[in-house]
C-alpha atoms as a PDB file:
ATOM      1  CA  UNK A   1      -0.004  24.068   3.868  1.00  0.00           C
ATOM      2  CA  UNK A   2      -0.988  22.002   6.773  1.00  0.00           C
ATOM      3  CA  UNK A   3      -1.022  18.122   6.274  1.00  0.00           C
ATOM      4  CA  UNK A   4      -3.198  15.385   7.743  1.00  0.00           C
ATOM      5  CA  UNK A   5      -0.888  11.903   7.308  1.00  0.00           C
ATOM      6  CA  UNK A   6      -3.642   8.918   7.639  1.00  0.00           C
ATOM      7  CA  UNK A   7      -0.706   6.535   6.977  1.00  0.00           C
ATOM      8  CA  UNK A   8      -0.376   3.388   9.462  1.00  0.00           C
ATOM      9  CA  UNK A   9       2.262   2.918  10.791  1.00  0.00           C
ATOM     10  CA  UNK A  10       5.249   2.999  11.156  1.00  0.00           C
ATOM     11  CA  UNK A  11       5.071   4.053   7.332  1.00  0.00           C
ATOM     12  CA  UNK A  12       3.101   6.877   8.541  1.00  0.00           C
ATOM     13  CA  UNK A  13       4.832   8.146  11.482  1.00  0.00           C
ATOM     14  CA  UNK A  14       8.176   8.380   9.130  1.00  0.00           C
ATOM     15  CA  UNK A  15       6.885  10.331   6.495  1.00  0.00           C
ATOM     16  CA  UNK A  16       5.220  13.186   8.953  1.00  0.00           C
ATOM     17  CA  UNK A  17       8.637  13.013  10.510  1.00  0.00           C
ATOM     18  CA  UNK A  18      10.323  13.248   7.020  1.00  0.00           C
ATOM     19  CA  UNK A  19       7.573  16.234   5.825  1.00  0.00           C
ATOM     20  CA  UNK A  20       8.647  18.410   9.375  1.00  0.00           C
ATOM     21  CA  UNK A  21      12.085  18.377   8.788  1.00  0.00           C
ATOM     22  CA  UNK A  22      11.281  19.726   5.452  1.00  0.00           C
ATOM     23  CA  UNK A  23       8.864  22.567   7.271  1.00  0.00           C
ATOM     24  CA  UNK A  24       5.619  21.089   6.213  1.00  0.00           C
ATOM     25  CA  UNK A  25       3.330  21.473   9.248  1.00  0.00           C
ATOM     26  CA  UNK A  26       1.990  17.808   9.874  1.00  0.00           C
ATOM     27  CA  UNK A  27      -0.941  15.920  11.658  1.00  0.00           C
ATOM     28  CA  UNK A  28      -1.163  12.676  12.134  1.00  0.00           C
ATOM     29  CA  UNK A  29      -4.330  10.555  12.123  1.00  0.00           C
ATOM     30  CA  UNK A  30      -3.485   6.824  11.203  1.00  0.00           C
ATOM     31  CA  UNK A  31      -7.010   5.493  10.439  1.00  0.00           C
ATOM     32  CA  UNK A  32      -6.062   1.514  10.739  1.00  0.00           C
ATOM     33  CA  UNK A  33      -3.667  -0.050  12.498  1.00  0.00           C
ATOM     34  CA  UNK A  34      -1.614  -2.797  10.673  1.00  0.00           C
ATOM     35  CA  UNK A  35      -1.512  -6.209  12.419  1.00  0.00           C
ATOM     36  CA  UNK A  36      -0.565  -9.766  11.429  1.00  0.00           C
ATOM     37  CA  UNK A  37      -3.004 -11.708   9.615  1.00  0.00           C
ATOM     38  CA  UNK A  38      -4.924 -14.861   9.683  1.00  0.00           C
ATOM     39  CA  UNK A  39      -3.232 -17.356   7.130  1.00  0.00           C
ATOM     40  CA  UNK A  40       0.158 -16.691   8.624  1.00  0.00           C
ATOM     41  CA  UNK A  41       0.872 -19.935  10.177  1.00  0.00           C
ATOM     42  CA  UNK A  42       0.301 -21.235   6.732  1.00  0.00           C
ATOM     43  CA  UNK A  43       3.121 -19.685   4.914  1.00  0.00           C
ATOM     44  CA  UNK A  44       6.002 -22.459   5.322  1.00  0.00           C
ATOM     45  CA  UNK A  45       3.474 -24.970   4.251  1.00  0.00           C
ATOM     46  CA  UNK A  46       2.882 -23.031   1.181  1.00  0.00           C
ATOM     47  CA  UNK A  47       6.037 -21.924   0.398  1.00  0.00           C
ATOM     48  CA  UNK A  48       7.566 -25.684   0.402  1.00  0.00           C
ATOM     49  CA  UNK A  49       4.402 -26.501  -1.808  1.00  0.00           C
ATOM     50  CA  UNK A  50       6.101 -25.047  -4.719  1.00  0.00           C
ATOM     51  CA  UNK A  51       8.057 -26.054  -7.102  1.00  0.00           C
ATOM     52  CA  UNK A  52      11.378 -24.516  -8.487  1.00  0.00           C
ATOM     53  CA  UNK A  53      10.429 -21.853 -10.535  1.00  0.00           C
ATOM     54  CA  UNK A  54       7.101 -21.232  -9.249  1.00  0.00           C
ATOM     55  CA  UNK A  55       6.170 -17.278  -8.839  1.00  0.00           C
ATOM     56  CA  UNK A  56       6.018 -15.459  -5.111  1.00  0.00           C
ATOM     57  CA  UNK A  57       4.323 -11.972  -5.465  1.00  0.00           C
ATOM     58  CA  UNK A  58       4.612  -9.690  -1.884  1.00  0.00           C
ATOM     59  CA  UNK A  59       1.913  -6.880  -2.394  1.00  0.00           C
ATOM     60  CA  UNK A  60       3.315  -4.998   0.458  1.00  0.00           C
ATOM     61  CA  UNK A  61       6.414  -4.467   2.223  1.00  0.00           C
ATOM     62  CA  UNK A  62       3.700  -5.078   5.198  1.00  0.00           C
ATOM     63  CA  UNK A  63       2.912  -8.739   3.220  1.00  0.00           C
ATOM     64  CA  UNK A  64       7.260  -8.966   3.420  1.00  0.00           C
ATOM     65  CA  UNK A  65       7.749  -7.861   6.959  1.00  0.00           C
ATOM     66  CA  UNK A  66       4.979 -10.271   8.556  1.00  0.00           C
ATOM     67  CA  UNK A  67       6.038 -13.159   6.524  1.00  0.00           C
ATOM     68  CA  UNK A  68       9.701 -12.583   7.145  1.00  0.00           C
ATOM     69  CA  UNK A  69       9.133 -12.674  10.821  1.00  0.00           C
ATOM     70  CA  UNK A  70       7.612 -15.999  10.445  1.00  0.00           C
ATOM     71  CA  UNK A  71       9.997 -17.421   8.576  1.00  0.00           C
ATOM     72  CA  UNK A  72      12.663 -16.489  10.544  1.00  0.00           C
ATOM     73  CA  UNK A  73      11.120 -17.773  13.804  1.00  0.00           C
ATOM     74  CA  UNK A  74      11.092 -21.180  12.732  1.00  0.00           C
ATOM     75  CA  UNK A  75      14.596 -20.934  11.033  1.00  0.00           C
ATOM     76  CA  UNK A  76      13.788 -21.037   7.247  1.00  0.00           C
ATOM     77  CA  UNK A  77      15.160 -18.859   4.337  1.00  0.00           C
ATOM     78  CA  UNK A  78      13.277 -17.204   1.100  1.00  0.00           C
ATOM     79  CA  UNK A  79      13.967 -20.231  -1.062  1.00  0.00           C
ATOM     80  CA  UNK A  80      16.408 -19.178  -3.622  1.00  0.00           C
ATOM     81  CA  UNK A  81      14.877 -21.856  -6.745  1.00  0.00           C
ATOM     82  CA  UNK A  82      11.703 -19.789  -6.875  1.00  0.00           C
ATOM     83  CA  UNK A  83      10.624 -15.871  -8.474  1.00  0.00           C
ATOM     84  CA  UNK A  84      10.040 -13.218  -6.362  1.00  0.00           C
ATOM     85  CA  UNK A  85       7.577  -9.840  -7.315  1.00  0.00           C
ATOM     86  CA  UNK A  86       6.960  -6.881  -6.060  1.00  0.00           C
ATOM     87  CA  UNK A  87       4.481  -4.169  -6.904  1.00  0.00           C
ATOM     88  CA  UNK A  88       6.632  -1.472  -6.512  1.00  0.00           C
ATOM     89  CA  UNK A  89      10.923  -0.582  -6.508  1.00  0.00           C
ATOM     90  CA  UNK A  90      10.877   0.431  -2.680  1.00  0.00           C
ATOM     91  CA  UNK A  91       9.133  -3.431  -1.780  1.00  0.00           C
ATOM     92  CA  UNK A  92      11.331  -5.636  -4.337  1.00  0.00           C
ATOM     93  CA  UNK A  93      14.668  -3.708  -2.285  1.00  0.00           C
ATOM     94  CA  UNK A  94      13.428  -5.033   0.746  1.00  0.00           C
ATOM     95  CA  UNK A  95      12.501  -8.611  -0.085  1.00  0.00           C
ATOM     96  CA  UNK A  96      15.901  -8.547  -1.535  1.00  0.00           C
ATOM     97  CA  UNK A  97      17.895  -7.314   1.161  1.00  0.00           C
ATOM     98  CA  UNK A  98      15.770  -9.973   3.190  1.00  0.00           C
ATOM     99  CA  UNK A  99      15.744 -12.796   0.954  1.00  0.00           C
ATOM    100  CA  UNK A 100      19.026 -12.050  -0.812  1.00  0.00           C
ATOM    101  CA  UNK A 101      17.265 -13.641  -4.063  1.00  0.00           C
ATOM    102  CA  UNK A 102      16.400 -11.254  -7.336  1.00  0.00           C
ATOM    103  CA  UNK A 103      13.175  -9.630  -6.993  1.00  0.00           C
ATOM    104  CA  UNK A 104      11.386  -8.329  -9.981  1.00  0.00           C
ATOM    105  CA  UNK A 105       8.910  -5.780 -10.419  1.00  0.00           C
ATOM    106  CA  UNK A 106       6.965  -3.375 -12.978  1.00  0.00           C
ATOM    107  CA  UNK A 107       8.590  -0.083 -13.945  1.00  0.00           C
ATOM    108  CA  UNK A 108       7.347   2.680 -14.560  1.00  0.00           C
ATOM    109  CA  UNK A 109       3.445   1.514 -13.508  1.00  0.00           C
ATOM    110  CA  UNK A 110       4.022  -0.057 -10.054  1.00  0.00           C
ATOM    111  CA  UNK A 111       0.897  -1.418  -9.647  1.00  0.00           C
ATOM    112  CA  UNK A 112      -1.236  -4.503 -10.311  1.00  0.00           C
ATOM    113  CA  UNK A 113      -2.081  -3.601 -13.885  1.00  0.00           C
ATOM    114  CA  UNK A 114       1.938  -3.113 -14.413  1.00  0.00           C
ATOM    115  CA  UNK A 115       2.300  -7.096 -12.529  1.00  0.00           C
ATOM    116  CA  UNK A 116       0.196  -8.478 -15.637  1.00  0.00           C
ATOM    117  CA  UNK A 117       1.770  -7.199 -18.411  1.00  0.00           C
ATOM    118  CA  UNK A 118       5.435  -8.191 -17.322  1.00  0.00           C
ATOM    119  CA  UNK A 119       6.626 -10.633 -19.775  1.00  0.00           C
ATOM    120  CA  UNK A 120       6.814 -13.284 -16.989  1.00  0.00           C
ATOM    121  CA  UNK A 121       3.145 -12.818 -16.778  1.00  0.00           C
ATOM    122  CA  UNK A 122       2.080 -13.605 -20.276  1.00  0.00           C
ATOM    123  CA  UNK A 123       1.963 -17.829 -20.410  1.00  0.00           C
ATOM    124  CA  UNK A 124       0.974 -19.171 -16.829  1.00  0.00           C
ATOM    125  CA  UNK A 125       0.562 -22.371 -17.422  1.00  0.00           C
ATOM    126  CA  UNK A 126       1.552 -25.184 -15.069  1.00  0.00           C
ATOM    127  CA  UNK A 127       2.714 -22.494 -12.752  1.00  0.00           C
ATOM    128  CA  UNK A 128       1.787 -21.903  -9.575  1.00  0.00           C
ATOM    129  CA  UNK A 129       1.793 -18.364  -8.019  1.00  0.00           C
ATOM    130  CA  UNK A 130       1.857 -17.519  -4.196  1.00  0.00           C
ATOM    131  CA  UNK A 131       0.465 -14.088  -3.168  1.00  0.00           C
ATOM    132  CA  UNK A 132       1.065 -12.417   0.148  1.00  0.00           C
ATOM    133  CA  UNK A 133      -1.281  -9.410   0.416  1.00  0.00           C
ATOM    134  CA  UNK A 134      -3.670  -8.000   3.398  1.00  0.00           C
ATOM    135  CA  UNK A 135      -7.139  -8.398   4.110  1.00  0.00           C
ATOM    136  CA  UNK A 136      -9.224  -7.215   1.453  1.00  0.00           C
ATOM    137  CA  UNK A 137      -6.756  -7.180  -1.084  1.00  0.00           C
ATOM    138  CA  UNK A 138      -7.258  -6.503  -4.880  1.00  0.00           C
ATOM    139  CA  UNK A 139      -8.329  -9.593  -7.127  1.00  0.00           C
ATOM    140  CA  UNK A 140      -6.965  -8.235 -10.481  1.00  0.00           C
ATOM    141  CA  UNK A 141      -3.858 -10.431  -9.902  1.00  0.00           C
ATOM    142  CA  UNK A 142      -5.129 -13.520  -8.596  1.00  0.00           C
ATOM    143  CA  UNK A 143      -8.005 -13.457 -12.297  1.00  0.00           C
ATOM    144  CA  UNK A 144      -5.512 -12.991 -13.925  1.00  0.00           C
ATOM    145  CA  UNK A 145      -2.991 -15.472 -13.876  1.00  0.00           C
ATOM    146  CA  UNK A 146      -5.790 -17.935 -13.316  1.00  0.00           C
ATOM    147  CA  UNK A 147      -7.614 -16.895 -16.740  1.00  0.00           C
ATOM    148  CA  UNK A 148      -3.555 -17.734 -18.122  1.00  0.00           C
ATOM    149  CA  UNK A 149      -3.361 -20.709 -16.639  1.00  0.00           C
ATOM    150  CA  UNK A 150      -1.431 -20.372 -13.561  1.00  0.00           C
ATOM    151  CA  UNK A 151      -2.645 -22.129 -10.191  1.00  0.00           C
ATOM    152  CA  UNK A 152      -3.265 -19.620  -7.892  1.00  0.00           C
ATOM    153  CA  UNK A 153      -3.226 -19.732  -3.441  1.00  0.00           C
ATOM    154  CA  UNK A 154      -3.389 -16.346  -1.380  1.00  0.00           C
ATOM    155  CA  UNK A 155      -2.347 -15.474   1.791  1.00  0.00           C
ATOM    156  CA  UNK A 156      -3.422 -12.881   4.259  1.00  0.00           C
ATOM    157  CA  UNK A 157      -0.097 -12.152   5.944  1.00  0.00           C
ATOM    158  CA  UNK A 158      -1.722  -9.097   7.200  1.00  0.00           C
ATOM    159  CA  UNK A 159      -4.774  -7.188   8.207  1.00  0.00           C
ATOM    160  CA  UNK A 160      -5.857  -3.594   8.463  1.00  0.00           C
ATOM    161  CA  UNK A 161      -7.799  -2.913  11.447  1.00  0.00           C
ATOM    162  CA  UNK A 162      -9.837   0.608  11.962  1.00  0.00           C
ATOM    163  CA  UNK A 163      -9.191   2.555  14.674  1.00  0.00           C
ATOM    164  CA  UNK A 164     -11.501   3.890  16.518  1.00  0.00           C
ATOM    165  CA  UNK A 165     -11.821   7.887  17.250  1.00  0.00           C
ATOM    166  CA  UNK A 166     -14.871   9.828  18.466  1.00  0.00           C
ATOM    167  CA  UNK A 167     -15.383  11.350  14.603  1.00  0.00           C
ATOM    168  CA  UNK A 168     -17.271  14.676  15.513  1.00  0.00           C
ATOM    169  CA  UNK A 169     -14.029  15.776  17.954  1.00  0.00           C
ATOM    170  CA  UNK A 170     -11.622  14.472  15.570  1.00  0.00           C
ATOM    171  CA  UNK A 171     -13.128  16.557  12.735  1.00  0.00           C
ATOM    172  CA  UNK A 172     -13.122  19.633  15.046  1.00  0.00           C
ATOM    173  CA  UNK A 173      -9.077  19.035  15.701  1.00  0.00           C
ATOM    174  CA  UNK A 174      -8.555  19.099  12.217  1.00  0.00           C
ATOM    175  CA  UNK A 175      -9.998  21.949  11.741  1.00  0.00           C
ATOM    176  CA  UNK A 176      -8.513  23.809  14.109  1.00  0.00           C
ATOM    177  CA  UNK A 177      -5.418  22.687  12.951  1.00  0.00           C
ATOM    178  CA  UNK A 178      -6.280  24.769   9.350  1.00  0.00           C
ATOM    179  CA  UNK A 179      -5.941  20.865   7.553  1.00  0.00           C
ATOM    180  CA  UNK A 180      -6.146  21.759   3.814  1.00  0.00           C
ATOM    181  CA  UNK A 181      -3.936  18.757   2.187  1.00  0.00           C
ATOM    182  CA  UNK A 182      -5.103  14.830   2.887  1.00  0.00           C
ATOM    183  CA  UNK A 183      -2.557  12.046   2.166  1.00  0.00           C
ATOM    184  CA  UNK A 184      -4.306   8.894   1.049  1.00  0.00           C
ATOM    185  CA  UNK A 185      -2.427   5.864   0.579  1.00  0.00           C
ATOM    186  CA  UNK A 186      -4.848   3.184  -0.253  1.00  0.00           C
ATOM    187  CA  UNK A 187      -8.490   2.950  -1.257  1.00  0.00           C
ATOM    188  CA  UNK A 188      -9.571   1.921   1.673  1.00  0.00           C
ATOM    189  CA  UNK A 189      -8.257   4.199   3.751  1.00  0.00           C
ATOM    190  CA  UNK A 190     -10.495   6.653   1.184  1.00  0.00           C
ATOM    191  CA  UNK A 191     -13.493   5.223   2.158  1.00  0.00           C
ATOM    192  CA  UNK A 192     -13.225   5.280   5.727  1.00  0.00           C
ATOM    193  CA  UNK A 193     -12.208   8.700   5.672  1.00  0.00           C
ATOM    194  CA  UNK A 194     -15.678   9.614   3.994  1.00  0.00           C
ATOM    195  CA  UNK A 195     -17.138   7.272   5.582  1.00  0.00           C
ATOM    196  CA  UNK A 196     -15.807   8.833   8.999  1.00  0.00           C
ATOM    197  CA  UNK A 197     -16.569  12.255   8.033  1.00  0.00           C
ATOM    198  CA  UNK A 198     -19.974  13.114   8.370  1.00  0.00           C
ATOM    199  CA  UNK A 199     -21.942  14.351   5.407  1.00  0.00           C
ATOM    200  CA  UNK A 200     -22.285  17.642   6.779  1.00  0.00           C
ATOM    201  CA  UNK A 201     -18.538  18.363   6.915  1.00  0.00           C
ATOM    202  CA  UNK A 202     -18.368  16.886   3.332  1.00  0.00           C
ATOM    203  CA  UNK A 203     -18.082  19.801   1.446  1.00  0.00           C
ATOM    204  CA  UNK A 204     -14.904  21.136   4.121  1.00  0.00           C
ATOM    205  CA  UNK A 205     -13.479  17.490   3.086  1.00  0.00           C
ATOM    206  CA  UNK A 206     -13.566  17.715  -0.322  1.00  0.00           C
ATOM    207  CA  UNK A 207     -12.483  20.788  -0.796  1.00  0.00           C
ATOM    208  CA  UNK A 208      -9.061  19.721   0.576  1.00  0.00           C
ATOM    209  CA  UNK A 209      -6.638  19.048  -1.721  1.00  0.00           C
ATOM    210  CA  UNK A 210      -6.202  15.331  -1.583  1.00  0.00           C
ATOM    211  CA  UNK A 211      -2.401  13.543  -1.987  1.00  0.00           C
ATOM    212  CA  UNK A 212      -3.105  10.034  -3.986  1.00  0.00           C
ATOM    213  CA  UNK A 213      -0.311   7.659  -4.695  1.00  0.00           C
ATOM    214  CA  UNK A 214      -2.465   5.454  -7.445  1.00  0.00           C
ATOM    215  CA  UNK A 215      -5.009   6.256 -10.704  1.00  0.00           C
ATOM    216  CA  UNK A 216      -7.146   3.970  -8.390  1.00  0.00           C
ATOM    217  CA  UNK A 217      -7.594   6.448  -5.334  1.00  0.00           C
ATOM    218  CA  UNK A 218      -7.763   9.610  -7.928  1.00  0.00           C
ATOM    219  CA  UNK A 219     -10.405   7.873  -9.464  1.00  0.00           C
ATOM    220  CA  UNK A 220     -12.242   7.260  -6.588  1.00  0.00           C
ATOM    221  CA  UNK A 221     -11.715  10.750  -5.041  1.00  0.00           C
ATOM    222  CA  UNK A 222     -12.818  11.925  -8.174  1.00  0.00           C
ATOM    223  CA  UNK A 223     -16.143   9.625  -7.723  1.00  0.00           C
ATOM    224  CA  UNK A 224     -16.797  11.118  -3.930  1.00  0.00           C
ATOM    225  CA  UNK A 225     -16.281  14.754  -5.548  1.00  0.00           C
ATOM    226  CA  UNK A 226     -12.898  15.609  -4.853  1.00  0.00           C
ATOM    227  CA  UNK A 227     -11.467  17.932  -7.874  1.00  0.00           C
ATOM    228  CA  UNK A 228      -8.152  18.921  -6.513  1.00  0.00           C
ATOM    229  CA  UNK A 229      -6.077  15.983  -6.338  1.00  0.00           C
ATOM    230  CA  UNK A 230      -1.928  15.399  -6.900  1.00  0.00           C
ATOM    231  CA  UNK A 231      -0.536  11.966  -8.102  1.00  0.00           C
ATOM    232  CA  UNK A 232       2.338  10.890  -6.567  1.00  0.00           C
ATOM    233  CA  UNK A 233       4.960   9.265  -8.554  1.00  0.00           C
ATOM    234  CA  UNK A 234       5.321   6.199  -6.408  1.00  0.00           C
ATOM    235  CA  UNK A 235       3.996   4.957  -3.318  1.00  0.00           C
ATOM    236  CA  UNK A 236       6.719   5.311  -0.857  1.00  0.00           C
ATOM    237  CA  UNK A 237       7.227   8.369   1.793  1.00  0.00           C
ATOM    238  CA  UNK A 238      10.302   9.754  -0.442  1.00  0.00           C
ATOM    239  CA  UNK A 239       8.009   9.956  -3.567  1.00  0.00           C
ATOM    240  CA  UNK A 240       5.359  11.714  -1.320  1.00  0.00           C
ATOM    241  CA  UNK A 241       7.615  14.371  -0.144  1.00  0.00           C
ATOM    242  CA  UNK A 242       8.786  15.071  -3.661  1.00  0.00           C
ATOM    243  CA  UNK A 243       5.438  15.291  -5.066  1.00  0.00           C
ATOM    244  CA  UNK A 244       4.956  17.941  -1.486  1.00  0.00           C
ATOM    245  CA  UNK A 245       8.076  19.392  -2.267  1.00  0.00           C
ATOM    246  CA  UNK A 246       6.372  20.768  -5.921  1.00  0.00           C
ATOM    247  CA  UNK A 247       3.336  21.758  -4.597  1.00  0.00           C
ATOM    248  CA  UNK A 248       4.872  24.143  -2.329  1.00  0.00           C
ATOM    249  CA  UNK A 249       6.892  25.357  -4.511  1.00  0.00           C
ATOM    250  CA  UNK A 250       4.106  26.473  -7.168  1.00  0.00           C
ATOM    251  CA  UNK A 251       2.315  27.963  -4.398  1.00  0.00           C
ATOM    252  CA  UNK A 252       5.186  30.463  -3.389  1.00  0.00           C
END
């Protein structure tokens, strides 16, 4: 089984380091870079906007990282009278080992559609919700708790920028590497891989088995003609190996 990572980083560079000490052999091809996003300098503003008991959702532990950094360089806290959410277990630990306030978020579905249908969710009005997500985010959220009510502002805390590689040598390295598993970790790093491959290497790309950490990706794989794809559990590098881990050991 050799792997091609297109994880950013550092996310990325961590799990190909986490997948070698386990003897997968690893390549890594980050396909955007992660920097800090426009509406940053806006956070404090927003953040003192609210009032106690007003919701914070952090998409990302990228959304947490960039918006911690700010906050810190101008010497405020995570203010401990409002509610914190995560998508997923692995970002609600790190807001709260940041913040040191409760962070809540959906088990088992970590994901957007598990956000909404938290009881906290349900009756939105006269609350007002702060979300800290990338460029490009989803908008399932933010519809959401508008159609119940809530008053809803978003921040771009960060931004995924593509990164450029000459495609037809790139394509060639893989290949000559024997790639035959993809990890995908967001949709649209799925699109600029296809997009990136050209349509004559298609059919080599699609017959790799692809490595999807949502129903979202699968279902677009599945749309771009992908028919061997693994769900991971969750999102985060640990989940990834597991889900590896398994694969390996059905082959053997």
């Amino acid at each position: 089984m050799a792997i091609l990572v297109t994880r950013p980083e550092p996310n990325g560079e961590t799990l190909c380091q986490l997948l070698n000490q386990h003897g997968f052999a690893t390549l890594y091809t980050p396909l955007f870079s992660i920097e800090k996003g426009s509406d940053l300098n806006r956070l404090p503003q927003q953040l003192q906007n609210l009032q106690s008991g007003d919701y914070v959702f952090a998409v990302s532990k990228n959304a947490i990282r960039y918006s911690d950094q700010v906050l810190k360089n101008i010497g405020l806290r995570w203010r401990s009278d409002l509610h914190y959410f995560t998508v997923g277990r692995r970002s609600a630990e790190y807001l709260t080992a940041l913040g040191e306030n409760p962070v809540a978020y959906p088990y088992p579905n970590e994901n957007s559609e598990g956000l909404i249908r938290l009881p906290q969710m349900q009756q939105l009005s006269n609350k007002r919700l702060l979300i800290l997500r990338g460029n490009g985010g989803r908008e399932l959220l933010r519809r959401q708790a508008e159609i119940r009510g809530a008053t809803v502002d978003v921040l771009e805390c960060y931004q995924r920028i593509p990164k450029e590689y000459d495609n037809i040598q790139q394509i060639s390295i893989w290949k000559r590497a024997g790639i035959n598993t993809i990890i995908v970790t967001s949709h649209e790093i799925l699109r600029y891989l296809v997009e990136f491959v050209p349509k004559n290497d298609h059919n080599w790309l699609t017959q790799c088995h692809l490595v999807a950490i949502s129903p979202r990706i699968v279902k677009l794989a599945k749309d771009y003609g992908w028919e061997n794809i693994t769900q991971t559990t969750r999102a985060d590098n640990a989940s990834i190996l597991e889900t590896l881990l398994s694969l390996k050991n059905e082959l053997n």
